[in-house]
N, C-alpha and C. Protein backbone atom coordinates (compact mmCIF):
# COMPACT_ATOMS: atom_id res chain seq x y z
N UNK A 1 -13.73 -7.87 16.48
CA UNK A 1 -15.12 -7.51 16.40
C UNK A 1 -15.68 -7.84 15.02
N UNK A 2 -14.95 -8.16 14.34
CA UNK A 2 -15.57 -7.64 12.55
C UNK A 2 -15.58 -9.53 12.59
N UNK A 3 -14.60 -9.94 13.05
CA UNK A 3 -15.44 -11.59 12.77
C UNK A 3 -16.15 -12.20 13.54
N UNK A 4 -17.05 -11.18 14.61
CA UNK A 4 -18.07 -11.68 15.50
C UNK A 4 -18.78 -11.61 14.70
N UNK A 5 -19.19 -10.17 14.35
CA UNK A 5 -20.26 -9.59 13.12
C UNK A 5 -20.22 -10.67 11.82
N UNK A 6 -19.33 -10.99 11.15
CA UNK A 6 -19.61 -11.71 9.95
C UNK A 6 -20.65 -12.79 10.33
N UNK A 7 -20.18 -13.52 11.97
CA UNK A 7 -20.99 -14.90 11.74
C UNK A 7 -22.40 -14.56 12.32
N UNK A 8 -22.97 -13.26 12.76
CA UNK A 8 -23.88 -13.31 13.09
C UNK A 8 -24.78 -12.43 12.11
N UNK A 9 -24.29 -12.04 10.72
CA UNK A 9 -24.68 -11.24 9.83
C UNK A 9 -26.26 -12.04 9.38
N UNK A 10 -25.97 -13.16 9.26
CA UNK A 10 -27.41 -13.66 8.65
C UNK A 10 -28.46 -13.66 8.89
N UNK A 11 -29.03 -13.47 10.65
CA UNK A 11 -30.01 -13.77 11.64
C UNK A 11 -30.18 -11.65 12.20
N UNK A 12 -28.87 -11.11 11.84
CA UNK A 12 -28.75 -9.75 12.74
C UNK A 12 -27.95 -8.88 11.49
N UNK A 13 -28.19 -7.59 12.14
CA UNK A 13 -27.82 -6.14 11.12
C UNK A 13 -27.02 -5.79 12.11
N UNK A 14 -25.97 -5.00 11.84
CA UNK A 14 -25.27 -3.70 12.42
C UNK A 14 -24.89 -2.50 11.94
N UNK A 15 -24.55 -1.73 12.28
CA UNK A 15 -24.23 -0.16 11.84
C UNK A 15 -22.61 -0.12 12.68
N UNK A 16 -22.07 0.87 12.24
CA UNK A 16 -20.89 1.25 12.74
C UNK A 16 -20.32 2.37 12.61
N UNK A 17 -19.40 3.24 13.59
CA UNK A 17 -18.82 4.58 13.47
C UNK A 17 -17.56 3.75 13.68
N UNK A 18 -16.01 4.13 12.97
CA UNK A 18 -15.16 3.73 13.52
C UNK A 18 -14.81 5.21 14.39
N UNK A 19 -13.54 4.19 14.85
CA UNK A 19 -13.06 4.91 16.16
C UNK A 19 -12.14 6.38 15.63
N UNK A 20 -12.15 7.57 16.39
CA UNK A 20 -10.85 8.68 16.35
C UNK A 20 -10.12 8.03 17.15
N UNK A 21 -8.90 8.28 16.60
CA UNK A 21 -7.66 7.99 17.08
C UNK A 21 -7.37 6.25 17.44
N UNK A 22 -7.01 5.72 18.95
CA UNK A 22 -6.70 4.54 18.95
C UNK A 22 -7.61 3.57 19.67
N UNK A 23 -8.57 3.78 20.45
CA UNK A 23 -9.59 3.65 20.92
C UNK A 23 -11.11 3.80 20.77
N UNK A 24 -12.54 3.09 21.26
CA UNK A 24 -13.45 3.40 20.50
C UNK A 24 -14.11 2.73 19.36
N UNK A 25 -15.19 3.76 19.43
CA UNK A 25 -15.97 2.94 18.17
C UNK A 25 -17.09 2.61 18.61
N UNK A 26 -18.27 2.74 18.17
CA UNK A 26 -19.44 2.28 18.13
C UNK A 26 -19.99 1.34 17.23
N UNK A 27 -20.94 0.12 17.74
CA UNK A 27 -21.46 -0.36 17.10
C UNK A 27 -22.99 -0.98 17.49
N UNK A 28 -24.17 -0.81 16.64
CA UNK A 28 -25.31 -1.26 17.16
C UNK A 28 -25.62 -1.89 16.66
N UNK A 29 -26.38 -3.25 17.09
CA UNK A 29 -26.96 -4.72 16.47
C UNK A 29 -28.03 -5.09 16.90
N UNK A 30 -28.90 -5.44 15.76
CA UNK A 30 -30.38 -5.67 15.63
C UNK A 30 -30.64 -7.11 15.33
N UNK A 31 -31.90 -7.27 15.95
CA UNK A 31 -32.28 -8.98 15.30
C UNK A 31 -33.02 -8.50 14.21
N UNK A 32 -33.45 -8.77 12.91
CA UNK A 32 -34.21 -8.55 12.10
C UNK A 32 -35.49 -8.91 11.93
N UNK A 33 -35.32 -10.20 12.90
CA UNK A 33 -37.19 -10.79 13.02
C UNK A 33 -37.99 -10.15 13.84
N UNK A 34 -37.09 -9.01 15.03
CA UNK A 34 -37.54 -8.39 15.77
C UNK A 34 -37.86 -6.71 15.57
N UNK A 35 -36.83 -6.05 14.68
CA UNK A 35 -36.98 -5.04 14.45
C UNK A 35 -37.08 -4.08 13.58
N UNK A 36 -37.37 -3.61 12.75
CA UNK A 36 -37.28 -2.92 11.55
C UNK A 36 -36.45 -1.20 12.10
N UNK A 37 -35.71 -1.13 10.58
CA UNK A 37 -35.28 0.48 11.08
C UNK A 37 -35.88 1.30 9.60
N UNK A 38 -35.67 2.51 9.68
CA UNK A 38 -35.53 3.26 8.99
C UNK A 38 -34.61 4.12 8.22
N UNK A 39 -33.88 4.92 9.25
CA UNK A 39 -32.48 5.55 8.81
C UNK A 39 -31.85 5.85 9.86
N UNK A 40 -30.65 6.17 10.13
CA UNK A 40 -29.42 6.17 10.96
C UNK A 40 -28.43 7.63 10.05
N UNK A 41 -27.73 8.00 11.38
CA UNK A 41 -27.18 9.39 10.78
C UNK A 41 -25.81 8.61 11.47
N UNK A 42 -24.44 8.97 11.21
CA UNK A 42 -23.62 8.59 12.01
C UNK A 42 -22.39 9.84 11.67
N UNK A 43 -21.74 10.21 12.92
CA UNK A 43 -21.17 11.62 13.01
C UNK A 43 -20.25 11.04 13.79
N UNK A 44 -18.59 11.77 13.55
CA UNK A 44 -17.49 11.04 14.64
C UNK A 44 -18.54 11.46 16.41
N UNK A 45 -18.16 10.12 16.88
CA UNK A 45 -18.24 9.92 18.38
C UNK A 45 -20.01 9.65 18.33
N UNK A 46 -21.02 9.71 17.34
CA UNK A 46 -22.20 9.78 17.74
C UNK A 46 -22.71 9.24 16.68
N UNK A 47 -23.73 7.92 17.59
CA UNK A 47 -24.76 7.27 16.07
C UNK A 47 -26.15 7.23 16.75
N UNK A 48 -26.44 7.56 15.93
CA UNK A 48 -28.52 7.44 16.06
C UNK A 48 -29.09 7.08 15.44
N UNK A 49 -29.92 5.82 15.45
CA UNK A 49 -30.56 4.95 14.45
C UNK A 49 -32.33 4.95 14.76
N UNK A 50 -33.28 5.01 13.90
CA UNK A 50 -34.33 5.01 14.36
C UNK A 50 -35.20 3.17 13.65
N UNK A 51 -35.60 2.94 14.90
CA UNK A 51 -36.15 1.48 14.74
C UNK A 51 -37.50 1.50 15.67
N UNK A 52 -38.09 0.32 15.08
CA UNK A 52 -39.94 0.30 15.44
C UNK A 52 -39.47 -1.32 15.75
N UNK A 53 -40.27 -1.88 16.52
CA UNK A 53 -40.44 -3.23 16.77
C UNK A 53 -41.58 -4.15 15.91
N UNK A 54 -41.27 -4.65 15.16
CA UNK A 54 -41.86 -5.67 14.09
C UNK A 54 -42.89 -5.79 15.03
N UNK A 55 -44.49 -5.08 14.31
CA UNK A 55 -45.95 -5.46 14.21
C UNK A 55 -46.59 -4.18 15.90
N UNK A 56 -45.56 -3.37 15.84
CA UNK A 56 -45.86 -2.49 16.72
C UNK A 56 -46.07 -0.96 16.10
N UNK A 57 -46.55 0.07 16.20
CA UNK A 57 -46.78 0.90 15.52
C UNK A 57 -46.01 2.26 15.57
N UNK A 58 -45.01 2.32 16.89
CA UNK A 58 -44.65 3.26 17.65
C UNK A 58 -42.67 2.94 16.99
N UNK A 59 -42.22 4.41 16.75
CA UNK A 59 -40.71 4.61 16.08
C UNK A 59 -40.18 4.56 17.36
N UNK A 60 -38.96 4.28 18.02
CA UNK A 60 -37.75 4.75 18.84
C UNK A 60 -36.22 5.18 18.78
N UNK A 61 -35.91 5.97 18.74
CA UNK A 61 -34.46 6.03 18.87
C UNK A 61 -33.52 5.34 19.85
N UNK A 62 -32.26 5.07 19.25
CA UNK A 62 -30.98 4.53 20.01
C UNK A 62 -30.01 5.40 19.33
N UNK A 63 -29.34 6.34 20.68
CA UNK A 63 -28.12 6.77 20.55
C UNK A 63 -27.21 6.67 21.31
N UNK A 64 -26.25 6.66 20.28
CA UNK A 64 -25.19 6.17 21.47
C UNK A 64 -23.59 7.35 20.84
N UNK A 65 -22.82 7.14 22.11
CA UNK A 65 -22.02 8.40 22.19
C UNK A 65 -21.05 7.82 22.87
N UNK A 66 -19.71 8.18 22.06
CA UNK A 66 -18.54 7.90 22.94
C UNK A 66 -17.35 8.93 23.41
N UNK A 67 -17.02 9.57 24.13
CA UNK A 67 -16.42 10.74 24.38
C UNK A 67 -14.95 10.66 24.00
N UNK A 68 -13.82 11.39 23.91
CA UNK A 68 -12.87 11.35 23.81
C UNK A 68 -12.31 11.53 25.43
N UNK A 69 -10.69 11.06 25.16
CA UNK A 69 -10.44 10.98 26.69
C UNK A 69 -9.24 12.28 26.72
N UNK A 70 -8.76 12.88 26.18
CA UNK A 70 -8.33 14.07 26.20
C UNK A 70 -8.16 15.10 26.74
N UNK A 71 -8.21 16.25 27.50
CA UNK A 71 -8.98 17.16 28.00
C UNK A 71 -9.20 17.87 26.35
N UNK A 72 -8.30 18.38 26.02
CA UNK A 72 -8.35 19.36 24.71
C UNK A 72 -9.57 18.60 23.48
N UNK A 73 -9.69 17.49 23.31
CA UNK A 73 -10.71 16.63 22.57
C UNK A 73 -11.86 16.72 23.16
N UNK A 74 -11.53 16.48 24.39
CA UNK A 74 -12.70 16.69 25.17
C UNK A 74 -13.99 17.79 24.88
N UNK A 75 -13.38 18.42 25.20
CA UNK A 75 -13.57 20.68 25.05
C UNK A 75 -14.25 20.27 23.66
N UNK A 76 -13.64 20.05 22.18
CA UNK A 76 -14.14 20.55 21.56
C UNK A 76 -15.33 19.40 21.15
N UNK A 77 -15.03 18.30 21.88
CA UNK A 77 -16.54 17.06 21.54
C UNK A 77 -17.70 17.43 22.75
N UNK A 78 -17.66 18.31 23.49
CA UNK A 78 -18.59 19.30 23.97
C UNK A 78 -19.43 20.11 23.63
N UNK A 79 -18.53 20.88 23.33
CA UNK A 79 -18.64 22.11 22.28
C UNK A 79 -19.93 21.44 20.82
N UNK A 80 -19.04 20.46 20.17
CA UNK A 80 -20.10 19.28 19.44
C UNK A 80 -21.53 19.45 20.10
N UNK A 81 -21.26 18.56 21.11
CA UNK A 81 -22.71 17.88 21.34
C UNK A 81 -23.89 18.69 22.08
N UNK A 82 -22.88 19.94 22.60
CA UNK A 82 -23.82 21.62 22.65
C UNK A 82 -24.66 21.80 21.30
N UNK A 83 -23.83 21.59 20.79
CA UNK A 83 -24.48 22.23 19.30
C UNK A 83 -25.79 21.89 18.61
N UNK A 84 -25.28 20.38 18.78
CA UNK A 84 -26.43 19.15 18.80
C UNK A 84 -27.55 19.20 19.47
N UNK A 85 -27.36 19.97 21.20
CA UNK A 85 -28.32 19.68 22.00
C UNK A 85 -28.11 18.63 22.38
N UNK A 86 -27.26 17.76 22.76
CA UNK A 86 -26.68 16.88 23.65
C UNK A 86 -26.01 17.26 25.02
N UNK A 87 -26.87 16.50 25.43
CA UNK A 87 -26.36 16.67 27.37
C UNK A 87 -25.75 15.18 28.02
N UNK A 88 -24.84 15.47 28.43
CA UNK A 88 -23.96 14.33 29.42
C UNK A 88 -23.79 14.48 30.61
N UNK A 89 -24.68 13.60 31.32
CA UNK A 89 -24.40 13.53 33.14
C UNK A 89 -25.20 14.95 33.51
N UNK A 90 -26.15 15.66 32.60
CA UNK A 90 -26.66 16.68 33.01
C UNK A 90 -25.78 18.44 32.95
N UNK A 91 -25.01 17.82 32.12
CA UNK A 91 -23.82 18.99 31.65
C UNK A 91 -24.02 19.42 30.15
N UNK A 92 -24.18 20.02 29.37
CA UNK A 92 -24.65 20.64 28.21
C UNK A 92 -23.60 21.42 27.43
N UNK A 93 -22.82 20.70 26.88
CA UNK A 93 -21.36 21.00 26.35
C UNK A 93 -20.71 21.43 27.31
N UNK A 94 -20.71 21.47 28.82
CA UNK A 94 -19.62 22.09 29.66
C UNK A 94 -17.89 22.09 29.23
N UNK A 95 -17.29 22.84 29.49
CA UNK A 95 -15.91 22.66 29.01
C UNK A 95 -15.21 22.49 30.52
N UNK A 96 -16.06 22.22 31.27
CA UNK A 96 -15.19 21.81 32.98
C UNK A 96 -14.99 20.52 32.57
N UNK A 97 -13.82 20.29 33.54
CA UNK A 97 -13.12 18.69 33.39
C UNK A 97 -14.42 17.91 34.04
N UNK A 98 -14.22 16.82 33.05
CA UNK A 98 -15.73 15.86 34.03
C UNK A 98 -15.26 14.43 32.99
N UNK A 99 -15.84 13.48 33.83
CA UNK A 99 -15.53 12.09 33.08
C UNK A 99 -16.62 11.78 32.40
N UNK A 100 -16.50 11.57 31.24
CA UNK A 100 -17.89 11.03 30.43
C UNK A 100 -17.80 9.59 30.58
């Protein structure tokens, strides 16, 4: 992945969370002629970047979220994204087994 990104660094931006454990990882990529950002927060398993579209007036968010596959990881990256106010599949930190 990291020498896709180098050759497309000149024309495009990215952000990155690395991965917990052996799997994973987030990454988001922008054209720059197209988009402007502002700021980005990045937290294990969760990145949120806020970007406007070059000559448009209106902000948007992109978040993105990757779950652990665990049950016990699971539980407590729930527990997380409760906290947050993050909902998955319409579940709101549930600690029932469910596939993210």
């Amino acid at each position: 992945m990291e020498e896709i990104l180098n050759k497309i660094k000149p024309k495009y931006e990215q952000v990155t969370v690395d991965a917990k454990g052996s799997a994973g990882g987030i990454v988001v990529i922008w054209n720059l002629a197209e988009v402007t950002t502002d700021w980005w927060i990045g937290i294990p398993r969760i990145l949120t970047r806020k970007f406007r579209v070059i000559r448009q007036s209106e902000w948007f968010l992109v978040s993105t979220i990757y779950g652990p596959h665990t049950l016990v990881d699971r539980g407590r990256f729930l527990l997380i994204c409760k906290s947050l106010g993050i909902c998955i599949r319409n579940r709101c930190g549930s600690l029932q087994e469910t596939s993210i």
